[in-house]
N, C-alpha and C. Protein backbone atom coordinates (compact mmCIF):
# COMPACT_ATOMS: atom_id res chain seq x y z
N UNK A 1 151.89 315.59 76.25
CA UNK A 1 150.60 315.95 76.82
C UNK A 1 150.75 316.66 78.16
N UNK A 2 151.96 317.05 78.38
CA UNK A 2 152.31 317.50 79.89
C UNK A 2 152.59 318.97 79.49
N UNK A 3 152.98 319.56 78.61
CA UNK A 3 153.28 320.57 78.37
C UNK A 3 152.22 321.05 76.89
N UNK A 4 152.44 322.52 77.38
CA UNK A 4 151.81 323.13 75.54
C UNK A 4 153.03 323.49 74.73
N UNK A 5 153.45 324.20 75.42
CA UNK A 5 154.42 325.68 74.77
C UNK A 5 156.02 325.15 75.35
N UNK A 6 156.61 325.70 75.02
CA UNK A 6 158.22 325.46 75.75
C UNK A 6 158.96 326.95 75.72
N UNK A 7 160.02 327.46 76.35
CA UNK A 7 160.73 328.35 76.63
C UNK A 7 162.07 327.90 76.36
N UNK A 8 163.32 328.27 75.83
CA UNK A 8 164.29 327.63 76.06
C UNK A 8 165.54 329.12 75.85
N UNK A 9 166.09 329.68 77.04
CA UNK A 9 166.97 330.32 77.61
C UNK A 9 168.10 329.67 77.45
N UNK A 10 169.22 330.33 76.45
CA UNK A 10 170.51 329.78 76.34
C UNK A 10 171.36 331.17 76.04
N UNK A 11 172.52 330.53 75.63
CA UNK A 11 173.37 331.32 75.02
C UNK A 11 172.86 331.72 73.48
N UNK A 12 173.24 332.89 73.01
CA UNK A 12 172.41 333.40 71.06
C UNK A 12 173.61 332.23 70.35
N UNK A 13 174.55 331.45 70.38
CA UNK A 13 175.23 330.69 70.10
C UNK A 13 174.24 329.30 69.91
N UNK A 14 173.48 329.17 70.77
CA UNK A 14 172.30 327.94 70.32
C UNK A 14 171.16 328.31 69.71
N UNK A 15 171.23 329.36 69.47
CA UNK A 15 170.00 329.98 68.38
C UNK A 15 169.63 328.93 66.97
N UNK A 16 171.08 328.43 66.30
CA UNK A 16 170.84 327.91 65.20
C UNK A 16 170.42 326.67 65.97
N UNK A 17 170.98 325.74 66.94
CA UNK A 17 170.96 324.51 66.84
C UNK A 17 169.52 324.15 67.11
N UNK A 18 168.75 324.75 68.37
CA UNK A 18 167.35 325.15 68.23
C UNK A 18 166.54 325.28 67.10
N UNK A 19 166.67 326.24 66.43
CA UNK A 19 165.99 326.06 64.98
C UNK A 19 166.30 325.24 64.06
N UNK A 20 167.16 324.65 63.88
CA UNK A 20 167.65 323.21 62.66
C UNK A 20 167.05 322.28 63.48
N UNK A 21 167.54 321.74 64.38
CA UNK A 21 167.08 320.67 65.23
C UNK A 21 165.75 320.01 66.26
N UNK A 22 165.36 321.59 66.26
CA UNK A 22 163.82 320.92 67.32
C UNK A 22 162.76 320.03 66.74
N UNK A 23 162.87 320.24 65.14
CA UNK A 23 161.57 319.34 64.30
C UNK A 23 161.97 318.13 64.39
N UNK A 24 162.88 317.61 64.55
CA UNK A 24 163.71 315.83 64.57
C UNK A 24 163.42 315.79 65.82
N UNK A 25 163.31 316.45 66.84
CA UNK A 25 162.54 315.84 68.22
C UNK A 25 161.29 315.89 68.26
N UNK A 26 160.77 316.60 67.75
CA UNK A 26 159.25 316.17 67.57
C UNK A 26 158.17 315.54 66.73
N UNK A 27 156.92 315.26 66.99
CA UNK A 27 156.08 314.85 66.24
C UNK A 27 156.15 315.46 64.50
N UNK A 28 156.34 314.69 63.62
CA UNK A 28 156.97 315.13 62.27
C UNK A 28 155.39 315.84 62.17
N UNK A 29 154.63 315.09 62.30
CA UNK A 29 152.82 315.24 61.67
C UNK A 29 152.07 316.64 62.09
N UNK A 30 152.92 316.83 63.10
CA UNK A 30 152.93 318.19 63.77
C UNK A 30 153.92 319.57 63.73
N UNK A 31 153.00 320.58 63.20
CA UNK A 31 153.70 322.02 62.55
C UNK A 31 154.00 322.69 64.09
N UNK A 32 155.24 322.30 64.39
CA UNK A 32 155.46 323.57 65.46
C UNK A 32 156.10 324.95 65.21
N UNK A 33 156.00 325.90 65.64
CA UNK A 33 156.14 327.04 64.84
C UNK A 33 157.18 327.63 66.37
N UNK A 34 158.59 327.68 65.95
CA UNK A 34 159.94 328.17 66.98
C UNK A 34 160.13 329.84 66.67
N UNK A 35 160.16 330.49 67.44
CA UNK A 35 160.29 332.50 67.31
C UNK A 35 161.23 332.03 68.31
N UNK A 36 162.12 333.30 67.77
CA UNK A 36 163.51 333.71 68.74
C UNK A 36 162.58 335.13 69.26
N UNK A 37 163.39 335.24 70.29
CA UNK A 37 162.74 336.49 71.00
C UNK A 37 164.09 337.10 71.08
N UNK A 38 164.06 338.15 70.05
CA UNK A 38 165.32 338.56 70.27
C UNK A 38 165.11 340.09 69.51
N UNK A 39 166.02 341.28 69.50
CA UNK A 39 166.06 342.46 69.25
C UNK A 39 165.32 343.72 69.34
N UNK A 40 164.92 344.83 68.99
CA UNK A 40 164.20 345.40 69.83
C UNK A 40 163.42 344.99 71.02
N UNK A 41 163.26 346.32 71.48
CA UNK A 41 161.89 345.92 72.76
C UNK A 41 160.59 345.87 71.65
N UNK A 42 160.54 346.74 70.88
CA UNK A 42 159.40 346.82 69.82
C UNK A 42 159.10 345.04 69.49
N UNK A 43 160.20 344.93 68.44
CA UNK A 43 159.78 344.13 68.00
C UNK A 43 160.00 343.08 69.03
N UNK A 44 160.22 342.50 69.98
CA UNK A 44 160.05 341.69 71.19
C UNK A 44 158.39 341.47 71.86
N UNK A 45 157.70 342.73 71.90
CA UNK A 45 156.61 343.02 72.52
C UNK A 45 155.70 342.21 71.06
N UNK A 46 155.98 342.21 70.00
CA UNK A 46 155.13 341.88 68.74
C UNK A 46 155.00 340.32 69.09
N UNK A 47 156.23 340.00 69.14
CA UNK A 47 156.38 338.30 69.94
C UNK A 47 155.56 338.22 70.73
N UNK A 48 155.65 338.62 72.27
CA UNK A 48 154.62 338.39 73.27
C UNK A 48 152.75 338.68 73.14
N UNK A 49 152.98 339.64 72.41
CA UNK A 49 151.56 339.84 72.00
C UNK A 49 150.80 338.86 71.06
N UNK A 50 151.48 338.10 70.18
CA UNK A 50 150.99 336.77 69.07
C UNK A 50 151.88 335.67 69.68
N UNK A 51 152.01 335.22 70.88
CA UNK A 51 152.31 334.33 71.75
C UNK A 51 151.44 333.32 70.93
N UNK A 52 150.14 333.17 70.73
CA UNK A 52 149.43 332.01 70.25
C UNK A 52 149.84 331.09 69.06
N UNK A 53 150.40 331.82 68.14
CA UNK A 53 151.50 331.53 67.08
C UNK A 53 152.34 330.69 67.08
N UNK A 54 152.55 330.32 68.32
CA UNK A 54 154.29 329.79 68.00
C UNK A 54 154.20 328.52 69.71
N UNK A 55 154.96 327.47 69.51
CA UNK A 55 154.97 326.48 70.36
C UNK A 55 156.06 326.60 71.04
N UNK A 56 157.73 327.13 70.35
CA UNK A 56 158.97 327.48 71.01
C UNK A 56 159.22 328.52 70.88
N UNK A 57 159.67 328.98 71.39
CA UNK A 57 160.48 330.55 72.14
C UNK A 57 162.03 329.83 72.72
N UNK A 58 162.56 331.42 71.78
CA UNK A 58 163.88 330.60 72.26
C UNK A 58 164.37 331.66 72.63
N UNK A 59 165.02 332.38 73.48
CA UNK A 59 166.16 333.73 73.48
C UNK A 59 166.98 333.19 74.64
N UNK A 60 167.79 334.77 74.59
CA UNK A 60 169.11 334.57 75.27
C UNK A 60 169.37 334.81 76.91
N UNK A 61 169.94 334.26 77.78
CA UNK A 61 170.17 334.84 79.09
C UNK A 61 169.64 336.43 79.40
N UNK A 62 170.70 337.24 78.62
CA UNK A 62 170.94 338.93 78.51
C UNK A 62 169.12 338.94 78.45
N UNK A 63 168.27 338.93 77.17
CA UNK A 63 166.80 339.06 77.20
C UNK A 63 166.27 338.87 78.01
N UNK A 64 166.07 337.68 78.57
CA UNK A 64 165.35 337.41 79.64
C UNK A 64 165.71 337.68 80.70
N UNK A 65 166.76 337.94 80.96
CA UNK A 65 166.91 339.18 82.52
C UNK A 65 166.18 340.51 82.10
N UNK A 66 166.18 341.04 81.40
CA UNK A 66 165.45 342.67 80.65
C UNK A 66 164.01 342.16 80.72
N UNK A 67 163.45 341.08 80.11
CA UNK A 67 162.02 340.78 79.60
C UNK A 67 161.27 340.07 80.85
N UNK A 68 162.09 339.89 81.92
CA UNK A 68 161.64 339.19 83.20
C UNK A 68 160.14 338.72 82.92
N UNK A 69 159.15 340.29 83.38
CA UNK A 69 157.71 340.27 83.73
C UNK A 69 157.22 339.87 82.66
N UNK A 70 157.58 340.08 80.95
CA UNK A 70 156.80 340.13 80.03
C UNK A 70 156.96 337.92 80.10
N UNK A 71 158.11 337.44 80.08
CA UNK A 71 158.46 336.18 80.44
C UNK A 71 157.34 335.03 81.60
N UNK A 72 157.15 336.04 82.69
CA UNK A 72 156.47 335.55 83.37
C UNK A 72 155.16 335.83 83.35
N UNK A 73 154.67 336.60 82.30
CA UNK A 73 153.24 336.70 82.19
C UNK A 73 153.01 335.44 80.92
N UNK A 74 154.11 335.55 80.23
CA UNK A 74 153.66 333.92 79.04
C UNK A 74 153.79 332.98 79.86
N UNK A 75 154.71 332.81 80.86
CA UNK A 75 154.43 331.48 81.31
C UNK A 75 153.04 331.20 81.89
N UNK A 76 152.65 332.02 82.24
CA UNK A 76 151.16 332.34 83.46
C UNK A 76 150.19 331.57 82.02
N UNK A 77 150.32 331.94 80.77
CA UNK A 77 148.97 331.67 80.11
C UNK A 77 148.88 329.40 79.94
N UNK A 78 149.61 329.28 80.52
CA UNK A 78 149.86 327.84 80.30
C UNK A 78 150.84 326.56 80.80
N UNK A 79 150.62 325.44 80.20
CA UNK A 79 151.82 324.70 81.15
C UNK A 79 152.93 324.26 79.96
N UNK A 80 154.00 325.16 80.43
CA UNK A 80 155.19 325.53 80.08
C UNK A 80 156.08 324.45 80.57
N UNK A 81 156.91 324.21 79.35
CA UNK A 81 158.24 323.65 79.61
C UNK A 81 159.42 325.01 79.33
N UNK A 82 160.64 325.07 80.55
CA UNK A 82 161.31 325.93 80.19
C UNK A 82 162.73 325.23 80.46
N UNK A 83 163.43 325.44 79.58
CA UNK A 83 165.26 324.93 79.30
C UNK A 83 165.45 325.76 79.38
N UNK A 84 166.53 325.36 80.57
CA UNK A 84 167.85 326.29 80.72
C UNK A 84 169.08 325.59 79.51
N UNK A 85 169.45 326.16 78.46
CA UNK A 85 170.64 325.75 77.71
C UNK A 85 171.88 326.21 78.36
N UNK A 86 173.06 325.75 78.96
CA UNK A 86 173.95 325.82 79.31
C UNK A 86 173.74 326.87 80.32
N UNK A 87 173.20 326.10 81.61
CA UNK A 87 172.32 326.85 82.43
C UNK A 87 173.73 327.08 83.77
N UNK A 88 175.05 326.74 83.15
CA UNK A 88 175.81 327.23 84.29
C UNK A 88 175.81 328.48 84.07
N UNK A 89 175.36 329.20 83.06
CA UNK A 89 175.27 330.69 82.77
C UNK A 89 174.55 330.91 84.16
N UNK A 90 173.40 330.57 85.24
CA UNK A 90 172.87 331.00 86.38
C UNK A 90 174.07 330.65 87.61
N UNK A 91 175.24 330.25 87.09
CA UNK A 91 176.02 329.47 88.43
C UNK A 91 176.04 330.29 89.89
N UNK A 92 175.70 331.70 89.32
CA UNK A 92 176.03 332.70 90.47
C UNK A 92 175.58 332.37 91.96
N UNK A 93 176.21 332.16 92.79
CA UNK A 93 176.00 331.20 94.37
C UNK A 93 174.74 332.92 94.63
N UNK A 94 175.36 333.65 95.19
CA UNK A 94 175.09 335.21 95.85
C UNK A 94 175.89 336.37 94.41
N UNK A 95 174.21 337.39 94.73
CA UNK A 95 174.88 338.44 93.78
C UNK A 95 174.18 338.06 92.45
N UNK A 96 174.20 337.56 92.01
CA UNK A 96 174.21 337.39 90.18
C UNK A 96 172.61 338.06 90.04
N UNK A 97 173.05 338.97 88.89
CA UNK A 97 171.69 339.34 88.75
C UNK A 97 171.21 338.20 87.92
N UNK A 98 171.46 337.83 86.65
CA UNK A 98 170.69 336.68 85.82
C UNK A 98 169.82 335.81 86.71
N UNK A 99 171.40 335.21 87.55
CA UNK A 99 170.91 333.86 88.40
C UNK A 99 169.08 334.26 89.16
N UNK A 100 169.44 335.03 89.72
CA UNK A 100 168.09 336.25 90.54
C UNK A 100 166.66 335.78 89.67
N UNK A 101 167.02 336.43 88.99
CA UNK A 101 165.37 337.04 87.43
C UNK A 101 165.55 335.89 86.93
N UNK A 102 166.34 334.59 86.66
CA UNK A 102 166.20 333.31 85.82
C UNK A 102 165.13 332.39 86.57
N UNK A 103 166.11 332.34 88.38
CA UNK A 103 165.35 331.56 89.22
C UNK A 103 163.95 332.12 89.55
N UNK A 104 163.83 333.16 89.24
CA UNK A 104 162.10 333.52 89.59
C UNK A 104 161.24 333.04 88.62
N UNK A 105 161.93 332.17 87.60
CA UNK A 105 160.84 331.92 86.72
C UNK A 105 160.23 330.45 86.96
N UNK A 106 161.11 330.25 87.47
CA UNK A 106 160.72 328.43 87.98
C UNK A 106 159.62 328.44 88.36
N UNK A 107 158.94 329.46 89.08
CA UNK A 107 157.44 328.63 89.95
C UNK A 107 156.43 328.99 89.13
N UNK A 108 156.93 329.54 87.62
CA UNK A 108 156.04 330.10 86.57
C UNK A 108 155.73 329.05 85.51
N UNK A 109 157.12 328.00 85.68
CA UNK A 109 157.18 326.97 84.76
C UNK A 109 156.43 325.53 85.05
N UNK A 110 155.62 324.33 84.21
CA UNK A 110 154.92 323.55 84.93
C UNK A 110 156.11 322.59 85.04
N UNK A 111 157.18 322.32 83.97
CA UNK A 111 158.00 321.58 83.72
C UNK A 111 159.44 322.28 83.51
N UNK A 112 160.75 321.63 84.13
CA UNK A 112 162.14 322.30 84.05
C UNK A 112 163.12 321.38 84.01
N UNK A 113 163.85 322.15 82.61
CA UNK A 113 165.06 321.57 82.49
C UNK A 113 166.17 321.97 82.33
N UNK A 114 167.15 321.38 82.92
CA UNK A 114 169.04 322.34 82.89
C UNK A 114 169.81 321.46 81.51
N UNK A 115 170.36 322.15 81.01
CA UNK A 115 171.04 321.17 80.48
C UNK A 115 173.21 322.03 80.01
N UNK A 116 173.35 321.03 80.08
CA UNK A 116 174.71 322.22 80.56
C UNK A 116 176.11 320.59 80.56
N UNK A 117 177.44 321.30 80.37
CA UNK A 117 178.14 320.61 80.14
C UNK A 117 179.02 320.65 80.88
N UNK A 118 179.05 321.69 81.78
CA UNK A 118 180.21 322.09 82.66
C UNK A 118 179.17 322.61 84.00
N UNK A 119 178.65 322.01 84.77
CA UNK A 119 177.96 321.86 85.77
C UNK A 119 178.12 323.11 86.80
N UNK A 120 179.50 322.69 87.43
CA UNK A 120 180.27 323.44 88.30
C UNK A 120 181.81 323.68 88.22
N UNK A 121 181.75 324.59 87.29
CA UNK A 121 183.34 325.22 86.33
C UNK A 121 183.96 325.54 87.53
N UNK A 122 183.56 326.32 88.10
CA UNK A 122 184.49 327.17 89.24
C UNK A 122 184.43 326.39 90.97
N UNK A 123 183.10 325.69 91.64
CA UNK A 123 183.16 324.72 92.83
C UNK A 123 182.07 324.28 93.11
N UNK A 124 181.73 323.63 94.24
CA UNK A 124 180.60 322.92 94.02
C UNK A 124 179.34 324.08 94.44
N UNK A 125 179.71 325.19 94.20
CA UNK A 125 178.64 326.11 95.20
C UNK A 125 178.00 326.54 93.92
N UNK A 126 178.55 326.71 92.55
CA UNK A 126 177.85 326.24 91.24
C UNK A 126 176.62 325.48 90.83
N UNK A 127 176.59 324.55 91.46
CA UNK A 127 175.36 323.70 91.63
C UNK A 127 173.84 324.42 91.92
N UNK A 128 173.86 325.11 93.23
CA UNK A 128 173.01 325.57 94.22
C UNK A 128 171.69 325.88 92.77
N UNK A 129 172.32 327.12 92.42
CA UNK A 129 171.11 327.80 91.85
C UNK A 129 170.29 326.98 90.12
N UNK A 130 171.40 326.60 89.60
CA UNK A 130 170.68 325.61 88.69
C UNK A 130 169.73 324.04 89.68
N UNK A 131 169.96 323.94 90.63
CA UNK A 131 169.39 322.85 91.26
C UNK A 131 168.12 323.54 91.74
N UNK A 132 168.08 324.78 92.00
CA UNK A 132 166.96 325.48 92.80
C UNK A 132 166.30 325.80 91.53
N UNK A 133 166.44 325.90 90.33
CA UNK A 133 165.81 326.42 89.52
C UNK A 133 164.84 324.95 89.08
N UNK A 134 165.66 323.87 89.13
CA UNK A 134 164.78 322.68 88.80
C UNK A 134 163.73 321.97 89.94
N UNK A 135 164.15 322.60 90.90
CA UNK A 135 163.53 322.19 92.57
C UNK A 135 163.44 323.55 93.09
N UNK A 136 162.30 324.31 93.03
CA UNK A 136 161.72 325.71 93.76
C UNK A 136 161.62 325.52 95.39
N UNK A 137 161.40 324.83 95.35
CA UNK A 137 160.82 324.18 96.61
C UNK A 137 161.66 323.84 97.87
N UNK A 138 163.40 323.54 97.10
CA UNK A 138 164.47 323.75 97.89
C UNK A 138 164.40 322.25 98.44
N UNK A 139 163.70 320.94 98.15
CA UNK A 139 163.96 319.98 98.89
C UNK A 139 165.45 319.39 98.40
N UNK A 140 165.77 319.21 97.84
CA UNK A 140 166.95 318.74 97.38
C UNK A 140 168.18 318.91 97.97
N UNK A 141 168.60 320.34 98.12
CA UNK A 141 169.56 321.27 98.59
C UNK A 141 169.66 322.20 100.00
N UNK A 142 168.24 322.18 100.05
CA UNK A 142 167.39 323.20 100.76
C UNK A 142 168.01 324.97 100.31
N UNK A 143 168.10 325.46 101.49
CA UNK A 143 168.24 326.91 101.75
C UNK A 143 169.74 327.35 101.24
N UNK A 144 170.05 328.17 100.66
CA UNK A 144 171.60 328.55 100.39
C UNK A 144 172.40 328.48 101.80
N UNK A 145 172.01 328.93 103.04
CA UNK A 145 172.72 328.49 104.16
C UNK A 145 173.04 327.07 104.18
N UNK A 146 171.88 326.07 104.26
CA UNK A 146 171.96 324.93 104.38
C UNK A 146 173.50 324.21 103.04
N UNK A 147 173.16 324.67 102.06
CA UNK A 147 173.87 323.74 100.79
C UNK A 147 175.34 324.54 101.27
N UNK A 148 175.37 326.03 101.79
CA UNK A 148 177.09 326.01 102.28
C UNK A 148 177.40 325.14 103.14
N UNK A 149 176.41 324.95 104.56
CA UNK A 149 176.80 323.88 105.82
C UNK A 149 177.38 322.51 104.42
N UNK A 150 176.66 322.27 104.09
CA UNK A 150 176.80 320.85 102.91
C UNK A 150 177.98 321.02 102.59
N UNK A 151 178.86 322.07 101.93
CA UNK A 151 179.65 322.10 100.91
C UNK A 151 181.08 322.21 101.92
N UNK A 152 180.60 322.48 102.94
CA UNK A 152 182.17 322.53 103.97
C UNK A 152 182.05 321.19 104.64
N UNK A 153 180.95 320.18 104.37
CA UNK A 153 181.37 319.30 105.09
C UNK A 153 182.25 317.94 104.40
N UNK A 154 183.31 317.39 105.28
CA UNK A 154 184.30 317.06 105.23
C UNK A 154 184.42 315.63 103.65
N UNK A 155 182.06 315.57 103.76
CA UNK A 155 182.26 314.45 102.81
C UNK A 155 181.20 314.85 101.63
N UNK A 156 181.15 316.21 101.11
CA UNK A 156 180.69 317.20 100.61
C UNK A 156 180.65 316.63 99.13
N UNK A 157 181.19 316.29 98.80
CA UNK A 157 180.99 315.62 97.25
C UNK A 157 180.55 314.44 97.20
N UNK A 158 180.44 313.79 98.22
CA UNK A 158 179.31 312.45 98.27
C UNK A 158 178.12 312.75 98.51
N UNK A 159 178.09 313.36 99.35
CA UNK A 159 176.80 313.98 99.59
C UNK A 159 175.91 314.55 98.57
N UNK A 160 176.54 315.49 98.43
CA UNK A 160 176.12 316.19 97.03
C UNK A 160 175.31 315.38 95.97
N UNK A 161 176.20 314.02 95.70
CA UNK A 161 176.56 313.11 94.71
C UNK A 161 174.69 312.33 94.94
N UNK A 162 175.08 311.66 96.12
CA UNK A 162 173.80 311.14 96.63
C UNK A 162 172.50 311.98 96.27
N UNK A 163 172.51 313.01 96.74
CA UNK A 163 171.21 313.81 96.81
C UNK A 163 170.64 314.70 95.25
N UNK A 164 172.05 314.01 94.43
CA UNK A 164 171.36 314.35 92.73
C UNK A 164 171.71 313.03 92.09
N UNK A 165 171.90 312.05 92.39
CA UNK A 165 171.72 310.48 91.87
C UNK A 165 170.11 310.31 91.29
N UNK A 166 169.08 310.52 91.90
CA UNK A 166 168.25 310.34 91.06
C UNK A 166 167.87 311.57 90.17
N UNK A 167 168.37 312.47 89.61
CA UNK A 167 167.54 313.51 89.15
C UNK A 167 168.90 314.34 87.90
N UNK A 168 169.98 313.31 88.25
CA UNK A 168 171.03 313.70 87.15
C UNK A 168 171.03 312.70 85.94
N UNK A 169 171.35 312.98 84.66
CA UNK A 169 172.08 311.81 83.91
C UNK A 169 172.79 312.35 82.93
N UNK A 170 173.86 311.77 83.04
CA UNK A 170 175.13 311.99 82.44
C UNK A 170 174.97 311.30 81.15
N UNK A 171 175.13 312.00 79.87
CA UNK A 171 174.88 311.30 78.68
C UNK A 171 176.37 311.74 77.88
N UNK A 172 177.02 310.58 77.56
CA UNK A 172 178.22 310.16 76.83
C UNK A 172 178.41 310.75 75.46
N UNK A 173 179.10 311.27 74.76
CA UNK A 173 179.19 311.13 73.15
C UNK A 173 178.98 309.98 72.87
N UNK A 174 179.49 308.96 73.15
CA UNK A 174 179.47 307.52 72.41
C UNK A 174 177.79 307.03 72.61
N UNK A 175 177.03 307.53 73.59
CA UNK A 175 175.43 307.03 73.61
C UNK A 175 174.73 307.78 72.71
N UNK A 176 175.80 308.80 72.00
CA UNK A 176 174.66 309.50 71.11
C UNK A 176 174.10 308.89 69.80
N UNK A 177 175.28 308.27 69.52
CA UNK A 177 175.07 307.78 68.43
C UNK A 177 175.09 308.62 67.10
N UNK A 178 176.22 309.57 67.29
CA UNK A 178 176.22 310.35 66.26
C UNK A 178 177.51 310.11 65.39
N UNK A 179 177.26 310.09 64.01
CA UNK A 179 178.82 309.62 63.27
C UNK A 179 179.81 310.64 63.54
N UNK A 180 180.89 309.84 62.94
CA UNK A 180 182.33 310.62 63.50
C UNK A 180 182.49 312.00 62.76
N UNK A 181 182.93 312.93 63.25
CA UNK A 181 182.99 313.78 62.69
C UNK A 181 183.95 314.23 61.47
N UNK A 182 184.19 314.88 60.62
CA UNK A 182 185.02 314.96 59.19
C UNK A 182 185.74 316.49 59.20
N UNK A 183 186.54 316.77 59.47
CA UNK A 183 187.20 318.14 59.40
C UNK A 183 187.52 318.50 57.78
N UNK A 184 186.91 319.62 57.66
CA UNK A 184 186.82 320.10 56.01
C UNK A 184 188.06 320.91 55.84
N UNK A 185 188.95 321.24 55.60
CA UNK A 185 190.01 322.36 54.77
C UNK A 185 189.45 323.21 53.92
C-alpha cells in the first residue's frame, strides 16, 4: 500500500530472473503485468506512453542513463518503488556518468532499494553513491567531501560500519532456504 508501480535497474543478465520470479513475491490474486524497457527508442517510447499497463518495469543501467527524463517523468506520475539490481554498477565515487543520471532519480522515487553482492569491490569510497541513492538527503554519509574526511580516518571502517548498522542486512545462502543445487552434464 506504500507503493503503486516499481522500477527495477539492473544488469540485462537479471532480465530473466525478474520475469520468472516477481509473481512468487507477490499477491498470487493479483495480475501484475512486468515490461522490460528495452530496444529501440521507438519502441521504448510505446512503453512510456502505455505506462498504465504494466506495475514493473525492468531495464538496464546503459537505458536508463539514455532514457534519464523519459524515467523521471514515470516516476513523477506516482509513488514508485525503484531497485537498484547490483547497484555497485553506480560505485563511481567522482566522474561516472551512470552513477550521475542513476542518483538523480532518487528524489523521483517514493521508495529505494540497493541490492548488490559486492558492495565495495574496489574501497570503501564504493559505498558513497549507492548510499546517496537510498538517502538523497545525505544524512547518513553526508557530502562526498565529508564521507572522504570519513574514509581517511584512522577508524574508517567502524565508522562506516556504525552509520549503516541500521539500514544494512546481510542475508546468508543458508537463510534462504533454497535446496542444494544439482549440476547437470
Amino acid at each position: 500500500k506504500h507503493i503503486e508501480k516499481m522500477l527495477v535497474i539492473g544488469p540485462s543478465a537479471a532480465y530473466l530472473a525478474w520475469s520468472e520470479e516477481f509473481s512468487k513475491c507477490f499477491d498470487k490474486n493479483r495480475k501484475l503485468q512486468l515490461v522490460r524497457i528495452t530496444g529501440t527508442l521507438q519502441k521504448r517510447k510505446k512503453v512510456y506512453s502505455s505506462f498504465e499497463k504494466y506495475q514493473i518495469f525492468v531495464t538496464t543501467y546503459q537505458t536508463a542513463y539514455r532514457d534519464i527524463s523519459e524515467l523521471k517523468e514515470l516516476l513523477a506520475t506516482g509513488k514508485w518503488l525503484v531497485v537498484l539490481d547490483e547497484s555497485h554498477n553506480i560505485k563511481k565515487f567522482q566522474g561516472g556518468l551512470w552513477a550521475q543520471e542513476i542518483l538523480s532519480l532518487a528524489d523521483y522515487a517514493h521508495r529505494r532499494i540497493i541490492l548488490t553482492g559486492t558492495p565495495a569491490p574496489n574501497d570503501l569510497f564504493d559505498l558513497w553513491t549507492q548510499i546517496k541513492f537510498l538517502d538523497p538527503s545525505g544524512m547518513i554519509f553526508g557530502s562526498q567531501s565529508e564521507f572522504k574526511r570519513l574514509c581517511a580516518s584512522a577508524d574508517a571502517i567502524i565508522s562506516i560500519r556504525n552509520k549503516l548498522k541500521p539500514y544494512y542486512r546481510r542475508i546468508k545462502k543458508s537463510e534462504l532456504g533454497l535446496p542444494d543445487f544439482k549440476i547437470k552434464k
